[in-house]
PDB file of N, CA and C in Angstrom:
ATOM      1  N   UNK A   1     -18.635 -35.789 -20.647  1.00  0.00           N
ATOM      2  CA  UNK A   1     -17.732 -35.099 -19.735  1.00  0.00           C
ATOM      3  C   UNK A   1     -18.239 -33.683 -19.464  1.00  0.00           C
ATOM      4  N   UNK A   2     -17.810 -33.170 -18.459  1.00  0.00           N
ATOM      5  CA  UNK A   2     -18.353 -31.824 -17.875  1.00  0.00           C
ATOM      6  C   UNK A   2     -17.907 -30.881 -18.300  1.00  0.00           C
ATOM      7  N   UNK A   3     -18.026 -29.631 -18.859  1.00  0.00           N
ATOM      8  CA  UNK A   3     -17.124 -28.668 -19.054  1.00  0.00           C
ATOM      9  C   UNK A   3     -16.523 -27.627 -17.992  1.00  0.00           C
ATOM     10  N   UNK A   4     -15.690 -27.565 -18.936  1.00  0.00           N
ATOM     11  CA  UNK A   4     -14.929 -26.802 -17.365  1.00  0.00           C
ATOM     12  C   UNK A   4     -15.048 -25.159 -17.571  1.00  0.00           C
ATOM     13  N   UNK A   5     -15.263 -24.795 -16.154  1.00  0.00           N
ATOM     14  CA  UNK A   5     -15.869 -23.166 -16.210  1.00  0.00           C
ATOM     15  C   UNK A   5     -15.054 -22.337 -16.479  1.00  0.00           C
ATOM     16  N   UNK A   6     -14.883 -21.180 -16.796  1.00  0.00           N
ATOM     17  CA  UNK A   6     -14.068 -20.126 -16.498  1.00  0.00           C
ATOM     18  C   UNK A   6     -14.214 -19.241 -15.491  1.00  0.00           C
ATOM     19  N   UNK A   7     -12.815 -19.268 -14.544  1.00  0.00           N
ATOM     20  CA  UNK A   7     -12.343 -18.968 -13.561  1.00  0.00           C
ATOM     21  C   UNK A   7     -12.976 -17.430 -13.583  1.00  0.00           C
ATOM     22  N   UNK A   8     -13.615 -16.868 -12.721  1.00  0.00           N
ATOM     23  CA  UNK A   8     -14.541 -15.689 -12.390  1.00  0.00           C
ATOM     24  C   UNK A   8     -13.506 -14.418 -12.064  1.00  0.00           C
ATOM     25  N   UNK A   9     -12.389 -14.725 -11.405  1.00  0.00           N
ATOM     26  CA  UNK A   9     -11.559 -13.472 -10.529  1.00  0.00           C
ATOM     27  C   UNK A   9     -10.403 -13.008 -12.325  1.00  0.00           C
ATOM     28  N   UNK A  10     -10.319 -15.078 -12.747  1.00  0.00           N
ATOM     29  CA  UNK A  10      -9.553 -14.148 -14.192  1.00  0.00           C
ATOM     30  C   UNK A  10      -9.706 -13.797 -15.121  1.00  0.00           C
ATOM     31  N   UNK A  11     -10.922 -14.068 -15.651  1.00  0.00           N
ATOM     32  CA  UNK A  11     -11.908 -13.318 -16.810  1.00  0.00           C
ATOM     33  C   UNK A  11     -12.114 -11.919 -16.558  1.00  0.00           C
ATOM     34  N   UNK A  12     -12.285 -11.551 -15.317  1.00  0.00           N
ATOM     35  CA  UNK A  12     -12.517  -9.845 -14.795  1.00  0.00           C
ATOM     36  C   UNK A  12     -10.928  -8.820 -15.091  1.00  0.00           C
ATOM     37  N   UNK A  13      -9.700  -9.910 -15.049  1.00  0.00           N
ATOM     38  CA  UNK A  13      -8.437  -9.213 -15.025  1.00  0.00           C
ATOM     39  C   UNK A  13      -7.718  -9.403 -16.259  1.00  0.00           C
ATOM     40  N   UNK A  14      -8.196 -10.679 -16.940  1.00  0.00           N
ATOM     41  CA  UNK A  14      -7.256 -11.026 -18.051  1.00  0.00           C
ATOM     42  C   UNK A  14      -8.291 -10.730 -19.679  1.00  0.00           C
ATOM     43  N   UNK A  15      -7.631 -10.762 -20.458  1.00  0.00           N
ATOM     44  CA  UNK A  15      -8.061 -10.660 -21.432  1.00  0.00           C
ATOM     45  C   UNK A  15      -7.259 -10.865 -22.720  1.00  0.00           C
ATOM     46  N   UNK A  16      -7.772 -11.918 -24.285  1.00  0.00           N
ATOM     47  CA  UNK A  16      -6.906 -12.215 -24.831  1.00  0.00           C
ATOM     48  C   UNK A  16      -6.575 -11.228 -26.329  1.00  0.00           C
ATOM     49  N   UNK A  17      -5.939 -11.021 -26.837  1.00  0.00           N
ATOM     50  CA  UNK A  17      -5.218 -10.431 -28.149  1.00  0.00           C
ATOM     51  C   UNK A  17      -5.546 -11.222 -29.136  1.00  0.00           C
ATOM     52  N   UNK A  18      -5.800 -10.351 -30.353  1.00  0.00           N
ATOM     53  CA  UNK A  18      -6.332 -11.098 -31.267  1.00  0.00           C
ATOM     54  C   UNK A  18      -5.318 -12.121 -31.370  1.00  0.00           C
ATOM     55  N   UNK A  19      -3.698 -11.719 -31.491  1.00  0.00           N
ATOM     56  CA  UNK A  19      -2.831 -13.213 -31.499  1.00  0.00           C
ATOM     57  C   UNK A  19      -2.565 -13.984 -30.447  1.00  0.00           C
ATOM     58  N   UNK A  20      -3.694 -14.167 -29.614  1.00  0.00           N
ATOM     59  CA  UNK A  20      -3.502 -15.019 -28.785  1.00  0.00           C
ATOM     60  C   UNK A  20      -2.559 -15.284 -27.414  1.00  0.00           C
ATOM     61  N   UNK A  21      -2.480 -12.875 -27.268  1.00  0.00           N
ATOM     62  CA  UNK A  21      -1.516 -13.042 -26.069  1.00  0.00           C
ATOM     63  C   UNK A  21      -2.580 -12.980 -25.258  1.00  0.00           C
ATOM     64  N   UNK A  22      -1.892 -12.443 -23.726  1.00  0.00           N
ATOM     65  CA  UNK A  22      -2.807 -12.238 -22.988  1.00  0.00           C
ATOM     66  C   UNK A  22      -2.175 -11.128 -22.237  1.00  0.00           C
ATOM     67  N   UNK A  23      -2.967 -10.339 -21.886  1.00  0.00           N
ATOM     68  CA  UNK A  23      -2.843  -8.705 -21.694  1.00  0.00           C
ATOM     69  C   UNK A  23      -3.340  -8.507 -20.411  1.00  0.00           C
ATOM     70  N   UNK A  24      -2.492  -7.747 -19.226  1.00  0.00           N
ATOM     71  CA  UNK A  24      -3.410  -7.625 -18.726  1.00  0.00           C
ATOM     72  C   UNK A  24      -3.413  -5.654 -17.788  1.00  0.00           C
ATOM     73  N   UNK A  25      -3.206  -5.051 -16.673  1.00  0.00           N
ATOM     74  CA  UNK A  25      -3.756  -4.190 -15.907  1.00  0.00           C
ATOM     75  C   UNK A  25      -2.587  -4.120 -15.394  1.00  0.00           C
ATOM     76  N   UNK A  26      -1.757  -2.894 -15.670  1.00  0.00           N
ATOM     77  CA  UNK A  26      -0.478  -2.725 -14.229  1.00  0.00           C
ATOM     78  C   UNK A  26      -1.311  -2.731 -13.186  1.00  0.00           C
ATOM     79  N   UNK A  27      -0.838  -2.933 -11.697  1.00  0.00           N
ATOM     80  CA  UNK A  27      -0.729  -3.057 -10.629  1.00  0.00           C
ATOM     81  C   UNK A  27      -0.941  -0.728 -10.278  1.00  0.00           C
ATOM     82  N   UNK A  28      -1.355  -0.714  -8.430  1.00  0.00           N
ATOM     83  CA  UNK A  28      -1.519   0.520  -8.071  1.00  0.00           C
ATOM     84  C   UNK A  28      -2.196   1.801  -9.037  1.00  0.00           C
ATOM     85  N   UNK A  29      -2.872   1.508 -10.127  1.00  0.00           N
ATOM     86  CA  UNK A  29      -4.044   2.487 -10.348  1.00  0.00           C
ATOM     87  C   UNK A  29      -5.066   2.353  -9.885  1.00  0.00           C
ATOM     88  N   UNK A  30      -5.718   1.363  -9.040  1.00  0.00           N
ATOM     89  CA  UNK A  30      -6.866   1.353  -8.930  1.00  0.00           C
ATOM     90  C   UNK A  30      -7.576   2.794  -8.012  1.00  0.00           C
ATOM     91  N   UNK A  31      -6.483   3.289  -6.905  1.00  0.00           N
ATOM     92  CA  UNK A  31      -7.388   4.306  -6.127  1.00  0.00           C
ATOM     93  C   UNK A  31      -6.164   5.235  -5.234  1.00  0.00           C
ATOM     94  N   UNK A  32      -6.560   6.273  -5.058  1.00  0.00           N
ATOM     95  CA  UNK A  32      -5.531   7.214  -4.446  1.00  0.00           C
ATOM     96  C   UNK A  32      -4.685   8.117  -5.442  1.00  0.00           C
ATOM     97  N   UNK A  33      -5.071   7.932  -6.568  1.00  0.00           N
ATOM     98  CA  UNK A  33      -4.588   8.336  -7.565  1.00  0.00           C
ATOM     99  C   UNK A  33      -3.912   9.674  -7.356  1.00  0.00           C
ATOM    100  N   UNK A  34      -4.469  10.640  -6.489  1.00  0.00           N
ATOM    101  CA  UNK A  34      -4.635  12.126  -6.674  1.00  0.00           C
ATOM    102  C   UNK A  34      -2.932  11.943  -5.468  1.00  0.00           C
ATOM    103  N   UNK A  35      -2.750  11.459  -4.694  1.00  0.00           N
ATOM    104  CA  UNK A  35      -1.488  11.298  -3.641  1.00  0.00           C
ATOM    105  C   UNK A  35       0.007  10.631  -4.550  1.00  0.00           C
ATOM    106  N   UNK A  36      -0.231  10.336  -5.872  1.00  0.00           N
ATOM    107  CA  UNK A  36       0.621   9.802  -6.134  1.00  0.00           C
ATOM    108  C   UNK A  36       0.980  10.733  -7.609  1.00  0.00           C
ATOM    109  N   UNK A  37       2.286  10.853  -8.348  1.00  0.00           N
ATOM    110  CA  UNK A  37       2.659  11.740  -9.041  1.00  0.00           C
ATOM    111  C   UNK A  37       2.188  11.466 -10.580  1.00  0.00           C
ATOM    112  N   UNK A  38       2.062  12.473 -11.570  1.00  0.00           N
ATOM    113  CA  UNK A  38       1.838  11.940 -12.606  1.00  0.00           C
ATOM    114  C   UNK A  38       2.432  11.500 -13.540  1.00  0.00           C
ATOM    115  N   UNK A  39       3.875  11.443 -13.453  1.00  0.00           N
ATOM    116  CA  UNK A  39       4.385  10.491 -13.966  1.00  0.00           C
ATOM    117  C   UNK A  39       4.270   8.706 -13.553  1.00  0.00           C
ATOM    118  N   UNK A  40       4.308   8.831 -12.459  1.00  0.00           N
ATOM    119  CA  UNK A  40       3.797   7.186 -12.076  1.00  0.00           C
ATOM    120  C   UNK A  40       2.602   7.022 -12.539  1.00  0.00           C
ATOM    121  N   UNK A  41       1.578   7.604 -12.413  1.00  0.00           N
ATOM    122  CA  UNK A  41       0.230   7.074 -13.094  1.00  0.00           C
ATOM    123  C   UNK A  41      -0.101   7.078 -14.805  1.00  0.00           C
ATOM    124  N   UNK A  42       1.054   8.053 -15.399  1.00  0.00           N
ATOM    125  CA  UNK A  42       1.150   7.656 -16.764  1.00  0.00           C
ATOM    126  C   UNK A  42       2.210   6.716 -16.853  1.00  0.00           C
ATOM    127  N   UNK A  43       3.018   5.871 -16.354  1.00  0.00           N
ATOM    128  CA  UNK A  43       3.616   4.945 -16.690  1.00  0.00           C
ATOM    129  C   UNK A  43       2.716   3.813 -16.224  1.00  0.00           C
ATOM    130  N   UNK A  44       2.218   4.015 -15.582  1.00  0.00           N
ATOM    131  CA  UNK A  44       1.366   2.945 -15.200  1.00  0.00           C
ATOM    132  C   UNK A  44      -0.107   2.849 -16.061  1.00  0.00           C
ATOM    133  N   UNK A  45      -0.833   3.220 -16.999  1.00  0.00           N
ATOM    134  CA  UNK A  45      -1.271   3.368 -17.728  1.00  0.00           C
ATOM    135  C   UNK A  45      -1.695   2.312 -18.520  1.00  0.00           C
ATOM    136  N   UNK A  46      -0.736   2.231 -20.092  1.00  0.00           N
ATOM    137  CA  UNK A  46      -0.847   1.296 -20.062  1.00  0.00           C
ATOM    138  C   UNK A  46      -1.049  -0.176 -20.287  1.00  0.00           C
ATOM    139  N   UNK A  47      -1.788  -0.856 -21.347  1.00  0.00           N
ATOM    140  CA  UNK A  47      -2.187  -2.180 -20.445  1.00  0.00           C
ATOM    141  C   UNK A  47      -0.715  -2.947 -21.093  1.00  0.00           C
ATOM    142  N   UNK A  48      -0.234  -4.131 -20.464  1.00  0.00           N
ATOM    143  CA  UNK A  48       0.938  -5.460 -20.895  1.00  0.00           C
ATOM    144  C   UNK A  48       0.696  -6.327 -21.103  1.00  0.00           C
ATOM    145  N   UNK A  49       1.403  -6.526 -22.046  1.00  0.00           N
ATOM    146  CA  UNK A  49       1.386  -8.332 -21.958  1.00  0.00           C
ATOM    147  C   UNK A  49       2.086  -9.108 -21.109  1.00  0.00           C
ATOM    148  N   UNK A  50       1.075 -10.166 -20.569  1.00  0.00           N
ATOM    149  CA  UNK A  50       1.475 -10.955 -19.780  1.00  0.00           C
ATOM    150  C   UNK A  50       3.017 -11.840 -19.786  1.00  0.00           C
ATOM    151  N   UNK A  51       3.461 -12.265 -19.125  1.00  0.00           N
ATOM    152  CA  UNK A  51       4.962 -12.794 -19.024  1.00  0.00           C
ATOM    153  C   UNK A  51       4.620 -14.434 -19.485  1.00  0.00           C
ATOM    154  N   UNK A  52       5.331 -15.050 -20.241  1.00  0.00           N
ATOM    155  CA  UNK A  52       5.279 -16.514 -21.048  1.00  0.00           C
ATOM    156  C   UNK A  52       5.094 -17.298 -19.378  1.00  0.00           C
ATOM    157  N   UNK A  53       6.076 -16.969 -18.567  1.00  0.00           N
ATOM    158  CA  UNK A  53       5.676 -17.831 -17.653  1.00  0.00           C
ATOM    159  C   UNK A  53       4.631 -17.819 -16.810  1.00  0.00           C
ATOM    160  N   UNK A  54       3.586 -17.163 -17.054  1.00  0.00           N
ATOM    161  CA  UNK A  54       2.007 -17.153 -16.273  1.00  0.00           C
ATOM    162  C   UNK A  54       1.136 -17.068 -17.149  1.00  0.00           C
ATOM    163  N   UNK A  55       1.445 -17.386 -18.796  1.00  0.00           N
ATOM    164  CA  UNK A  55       0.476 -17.385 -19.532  1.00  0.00           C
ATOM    165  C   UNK A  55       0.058 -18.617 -19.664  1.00  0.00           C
ATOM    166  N   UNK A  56       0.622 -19.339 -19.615  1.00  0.00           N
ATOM    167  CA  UNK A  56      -0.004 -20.828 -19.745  1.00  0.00           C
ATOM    168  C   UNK A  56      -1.138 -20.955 -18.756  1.00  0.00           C
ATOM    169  N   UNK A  57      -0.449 -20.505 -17.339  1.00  0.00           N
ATOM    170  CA  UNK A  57      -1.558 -20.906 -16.010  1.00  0.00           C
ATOM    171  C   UNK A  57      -2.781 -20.037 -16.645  1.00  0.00           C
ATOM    172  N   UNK A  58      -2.784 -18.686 -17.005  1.00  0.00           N
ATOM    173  CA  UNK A  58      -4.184 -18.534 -16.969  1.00  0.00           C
ATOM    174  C   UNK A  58      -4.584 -18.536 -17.828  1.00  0.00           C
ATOM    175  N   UNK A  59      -4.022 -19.171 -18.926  1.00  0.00           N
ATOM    176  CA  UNK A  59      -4.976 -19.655 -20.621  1.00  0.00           C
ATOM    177  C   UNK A  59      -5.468 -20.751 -19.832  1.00  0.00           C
ATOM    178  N   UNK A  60      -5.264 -21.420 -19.019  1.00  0.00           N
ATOM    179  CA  UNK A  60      -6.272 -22.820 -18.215  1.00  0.00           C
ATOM    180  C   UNK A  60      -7.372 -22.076 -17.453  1.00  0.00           C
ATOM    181  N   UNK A  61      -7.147 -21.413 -16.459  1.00  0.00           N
ATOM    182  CA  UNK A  61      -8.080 -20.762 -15.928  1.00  0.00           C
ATOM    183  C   UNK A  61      -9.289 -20.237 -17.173  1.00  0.00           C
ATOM    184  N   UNK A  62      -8.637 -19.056 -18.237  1.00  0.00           N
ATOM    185  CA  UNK A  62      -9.601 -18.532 -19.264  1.00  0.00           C
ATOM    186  C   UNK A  62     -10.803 -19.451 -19.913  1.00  0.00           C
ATOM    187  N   UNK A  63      -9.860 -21.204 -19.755  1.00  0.00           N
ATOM    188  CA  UNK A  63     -10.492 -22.062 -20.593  1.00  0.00           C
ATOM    189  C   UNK A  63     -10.133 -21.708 -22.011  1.00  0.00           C
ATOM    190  N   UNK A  64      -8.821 -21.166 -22.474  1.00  0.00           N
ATOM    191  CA  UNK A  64      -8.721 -21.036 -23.514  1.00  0.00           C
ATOM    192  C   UNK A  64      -7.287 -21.798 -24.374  1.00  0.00           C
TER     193      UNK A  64
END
């Protein structure tokens, strides 16, 4: 049987916890940073754990 790959866009965003959560990147830091206040960009900071209901989908994607 073939193995199955890991998904390219969610290996770059996701990442797992040693116990097996999965963590990932708030949303709006990526750019413009300097237009937006610094309290939003330290709450946004940072990283979460993912929500039970989208961890399953991308422990398939991870291949994990």
């Amino acid at each position: 049987m073939p193995k199955m790959k890991t998904h390219s866009g969610a290996k770059k965003r996701f990442r797992l916890s040693g116990s097996g959560k999965i963590i990932r990147r708030r949303a709006n830091r990526a750019h413009y940073n300097e237009h937006k206040p610094s309290t939003r960009t330290r709450r946004l900071a940072p990283e979460v754990v993912l929500s039970d209901a989208d961890a399953k989908k991308i422990k398939k994607l991870l291949g994990k």
